[in-house]
C-alpha atoms as a PDB file:
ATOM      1  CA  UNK A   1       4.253 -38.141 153.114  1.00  0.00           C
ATOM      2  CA  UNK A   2       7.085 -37.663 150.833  1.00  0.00           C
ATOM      3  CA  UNK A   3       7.124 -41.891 149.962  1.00  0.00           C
ATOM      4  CA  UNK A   4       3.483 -40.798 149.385  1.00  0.00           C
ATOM      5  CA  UNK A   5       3.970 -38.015 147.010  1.00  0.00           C
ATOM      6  CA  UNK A   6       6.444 -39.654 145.347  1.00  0.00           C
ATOM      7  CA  UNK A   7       4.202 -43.058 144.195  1.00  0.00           C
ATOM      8  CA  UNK A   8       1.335 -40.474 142.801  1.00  0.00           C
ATOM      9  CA  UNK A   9       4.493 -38.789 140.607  1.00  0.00           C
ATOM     10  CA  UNK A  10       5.107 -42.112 139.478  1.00  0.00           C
ATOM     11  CA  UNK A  11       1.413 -43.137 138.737  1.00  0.00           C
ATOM     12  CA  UNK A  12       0.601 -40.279 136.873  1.00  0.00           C
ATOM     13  CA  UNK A  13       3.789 -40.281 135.198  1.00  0.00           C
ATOM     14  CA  UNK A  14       3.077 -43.677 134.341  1.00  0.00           C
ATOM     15  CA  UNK A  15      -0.002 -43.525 132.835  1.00  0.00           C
ATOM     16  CA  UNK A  16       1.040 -40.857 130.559  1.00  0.00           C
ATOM     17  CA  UNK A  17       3.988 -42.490 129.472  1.00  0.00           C
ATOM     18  CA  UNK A  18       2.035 -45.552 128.401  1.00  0.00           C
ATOM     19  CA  UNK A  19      -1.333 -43.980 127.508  1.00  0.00           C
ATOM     20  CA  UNK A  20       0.903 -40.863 125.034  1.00  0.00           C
ATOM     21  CA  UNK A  21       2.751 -44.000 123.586  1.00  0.00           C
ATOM     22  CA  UNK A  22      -0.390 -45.935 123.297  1.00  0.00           C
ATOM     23  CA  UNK A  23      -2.383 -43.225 121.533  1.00  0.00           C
ATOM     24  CA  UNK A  24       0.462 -43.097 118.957  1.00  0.00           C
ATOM     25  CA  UNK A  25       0.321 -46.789 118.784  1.00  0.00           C
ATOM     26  CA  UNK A  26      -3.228 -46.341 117.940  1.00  0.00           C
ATOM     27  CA  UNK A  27      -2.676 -43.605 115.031  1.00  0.00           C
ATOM     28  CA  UNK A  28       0.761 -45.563 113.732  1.00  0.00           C
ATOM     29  CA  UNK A  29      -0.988 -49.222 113.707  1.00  0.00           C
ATOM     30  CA  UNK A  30      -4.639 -49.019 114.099  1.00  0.00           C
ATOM     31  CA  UNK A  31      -4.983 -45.939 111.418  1.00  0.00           C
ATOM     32  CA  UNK A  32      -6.573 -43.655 114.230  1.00  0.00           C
ATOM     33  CA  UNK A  33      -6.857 -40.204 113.580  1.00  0.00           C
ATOM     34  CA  UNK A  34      -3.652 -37.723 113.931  1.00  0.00           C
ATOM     35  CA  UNK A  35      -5.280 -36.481 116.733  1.00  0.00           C
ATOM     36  CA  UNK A  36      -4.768 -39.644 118.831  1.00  0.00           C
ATOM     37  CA  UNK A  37      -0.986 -39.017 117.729  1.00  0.00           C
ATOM     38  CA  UNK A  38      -1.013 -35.447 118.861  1.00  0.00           C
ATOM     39  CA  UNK A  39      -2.495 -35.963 122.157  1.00  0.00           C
ATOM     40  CA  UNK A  40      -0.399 -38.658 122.818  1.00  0.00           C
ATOM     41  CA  UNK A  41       2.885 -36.573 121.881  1.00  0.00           C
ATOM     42  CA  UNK A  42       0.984 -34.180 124.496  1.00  0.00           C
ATOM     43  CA  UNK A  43       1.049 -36.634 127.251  1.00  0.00           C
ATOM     44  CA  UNK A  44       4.376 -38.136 126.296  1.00  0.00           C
ATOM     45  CA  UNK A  45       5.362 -33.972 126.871  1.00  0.00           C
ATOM     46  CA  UNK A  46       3.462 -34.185 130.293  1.00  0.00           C
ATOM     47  CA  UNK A  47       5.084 -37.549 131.486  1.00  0.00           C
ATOM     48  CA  UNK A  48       8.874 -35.474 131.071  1.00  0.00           C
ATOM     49  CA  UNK A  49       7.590 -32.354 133.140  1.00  0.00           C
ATOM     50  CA  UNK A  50       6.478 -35.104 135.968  1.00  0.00           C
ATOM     51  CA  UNK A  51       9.459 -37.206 136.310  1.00  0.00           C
ATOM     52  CA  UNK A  52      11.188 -34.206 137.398  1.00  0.00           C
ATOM     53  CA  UNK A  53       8.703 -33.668 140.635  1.00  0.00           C
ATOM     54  CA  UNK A  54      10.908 -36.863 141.722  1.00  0.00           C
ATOM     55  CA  UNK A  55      12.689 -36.216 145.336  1.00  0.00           C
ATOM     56  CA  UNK A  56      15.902 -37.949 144.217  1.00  0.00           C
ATOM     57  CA  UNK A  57      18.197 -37.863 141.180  1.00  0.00           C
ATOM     58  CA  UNK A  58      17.435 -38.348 137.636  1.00  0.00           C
ATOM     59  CA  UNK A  59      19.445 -41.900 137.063  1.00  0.00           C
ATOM     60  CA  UNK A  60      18.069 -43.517 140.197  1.00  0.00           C
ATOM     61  CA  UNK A  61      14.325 -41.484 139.447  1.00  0.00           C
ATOM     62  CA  UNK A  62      14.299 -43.365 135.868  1.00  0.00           C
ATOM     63  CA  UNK A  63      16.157 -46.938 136.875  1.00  0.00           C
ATOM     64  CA  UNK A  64      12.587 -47.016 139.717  1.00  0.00           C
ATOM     65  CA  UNK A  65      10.387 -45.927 136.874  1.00  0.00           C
ATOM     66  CA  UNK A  66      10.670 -49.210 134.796  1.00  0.00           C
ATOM     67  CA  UNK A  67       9.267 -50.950 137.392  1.00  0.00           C
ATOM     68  CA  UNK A  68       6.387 -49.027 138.294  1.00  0.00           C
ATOM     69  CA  UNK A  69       6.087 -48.948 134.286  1.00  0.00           C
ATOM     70  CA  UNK A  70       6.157 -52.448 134.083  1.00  0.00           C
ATOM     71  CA  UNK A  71       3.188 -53.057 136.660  1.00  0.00           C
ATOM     72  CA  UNK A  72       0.875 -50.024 135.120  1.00  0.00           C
ATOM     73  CA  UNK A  73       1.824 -51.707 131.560  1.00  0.00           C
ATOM     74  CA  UNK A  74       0.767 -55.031 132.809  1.00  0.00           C
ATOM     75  CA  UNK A  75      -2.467 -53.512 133.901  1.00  0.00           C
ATOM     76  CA  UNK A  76      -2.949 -50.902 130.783  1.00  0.00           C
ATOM     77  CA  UNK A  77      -2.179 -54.579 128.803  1.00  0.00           C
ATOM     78  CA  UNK A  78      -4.783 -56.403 130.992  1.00  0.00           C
ATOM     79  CA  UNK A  79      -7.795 -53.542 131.610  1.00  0.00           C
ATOM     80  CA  UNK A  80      -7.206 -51.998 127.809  1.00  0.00           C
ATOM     81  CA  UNK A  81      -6.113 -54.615 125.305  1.00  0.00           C
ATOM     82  CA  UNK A  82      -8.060 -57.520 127.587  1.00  0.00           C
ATOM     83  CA  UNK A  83      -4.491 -59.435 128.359  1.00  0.00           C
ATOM     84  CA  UNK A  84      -5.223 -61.182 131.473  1.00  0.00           C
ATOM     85  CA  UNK A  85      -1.491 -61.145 133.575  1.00  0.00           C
ATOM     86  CA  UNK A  86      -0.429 -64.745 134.272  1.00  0.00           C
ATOM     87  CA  UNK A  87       1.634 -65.746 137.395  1.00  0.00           C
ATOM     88  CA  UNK A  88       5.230 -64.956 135.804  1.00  0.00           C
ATOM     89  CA  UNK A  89       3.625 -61.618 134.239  1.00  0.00           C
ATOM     90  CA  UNK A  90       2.584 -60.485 138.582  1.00  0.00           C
ATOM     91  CA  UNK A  91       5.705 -62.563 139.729  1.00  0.00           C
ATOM     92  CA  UNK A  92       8.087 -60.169 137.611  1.00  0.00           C
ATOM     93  CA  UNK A  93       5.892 -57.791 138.855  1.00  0.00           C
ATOM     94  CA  UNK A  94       6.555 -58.037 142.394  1.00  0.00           C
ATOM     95  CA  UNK A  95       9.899 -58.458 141.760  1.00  0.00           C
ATOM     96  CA  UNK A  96      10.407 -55.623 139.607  1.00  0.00           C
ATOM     97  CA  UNK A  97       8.353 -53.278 142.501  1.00  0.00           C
ATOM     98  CA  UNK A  98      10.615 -54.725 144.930  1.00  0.00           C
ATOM     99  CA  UNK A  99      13.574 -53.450 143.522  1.00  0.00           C
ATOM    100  CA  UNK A 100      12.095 -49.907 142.870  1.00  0.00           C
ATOM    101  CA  UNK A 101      11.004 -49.790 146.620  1.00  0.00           C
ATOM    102  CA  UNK A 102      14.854 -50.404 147.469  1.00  0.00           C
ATOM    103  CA  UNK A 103      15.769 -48.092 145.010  1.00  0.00           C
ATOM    104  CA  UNK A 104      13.858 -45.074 146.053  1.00  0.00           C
ATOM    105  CA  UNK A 105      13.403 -45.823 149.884  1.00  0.00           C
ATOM    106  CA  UNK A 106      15.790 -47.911 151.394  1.00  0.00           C
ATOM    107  CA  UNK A 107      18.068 -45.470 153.948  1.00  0.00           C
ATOM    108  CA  UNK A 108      20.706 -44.543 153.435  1.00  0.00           C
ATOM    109  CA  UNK A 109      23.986 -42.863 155.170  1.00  0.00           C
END
């Protein structure tokens, strides 16, 4: 349950991360409104307050994040900007998840 918990804290933190930075993105170099930058300063606010739910540390909490960032960026990329992933963008991927599941799971003594 607590592996569980843990990948929904990193989902959600996730998609606010990318989606705050993305709605600045829009305002800063698509000339969106400032209200796609404010929102997205709120969600960048929001992504802080739920990296902390984390059950472990803060470095080893933020070294997982970039990969779970990397695979919801690949898909934000893919499902928002119409970037289809190739094989190196899902093998990096894999690799990258990989790496955060030692990270946060493997046992230790």
């Amino acid at each position: 349950m607590i592996i569980l918990k843990s990948l929904i804290y990193f989902c959600l933190a996730g998609i606010c991360e990318i989606g705050g930075g993305y709605l600045i993105w829009l305002y800063l170099r698509a000339g969106r409104s400032i209200w796609f930058a404010l929102f997205g300063a709120i969600l960048l606010i929001l992504y802080g307050f739920i990296a902390t739910l984390q059950p472990t540390n803060f470095g080893r909490t933020y070294a997982a994040y970039s990969g779970i960032f990397l695979l919801i960026s690949l898909l934000w990329g893919w499902q928002v900007d119409g970037i289809k992933p190739d094989q190196f963008d899902w093998l990096g991927g894999a690799i990258a998840l990989l790496g955060v599941l030692v990270i946060m799971y493997a046992p230790r003594t």
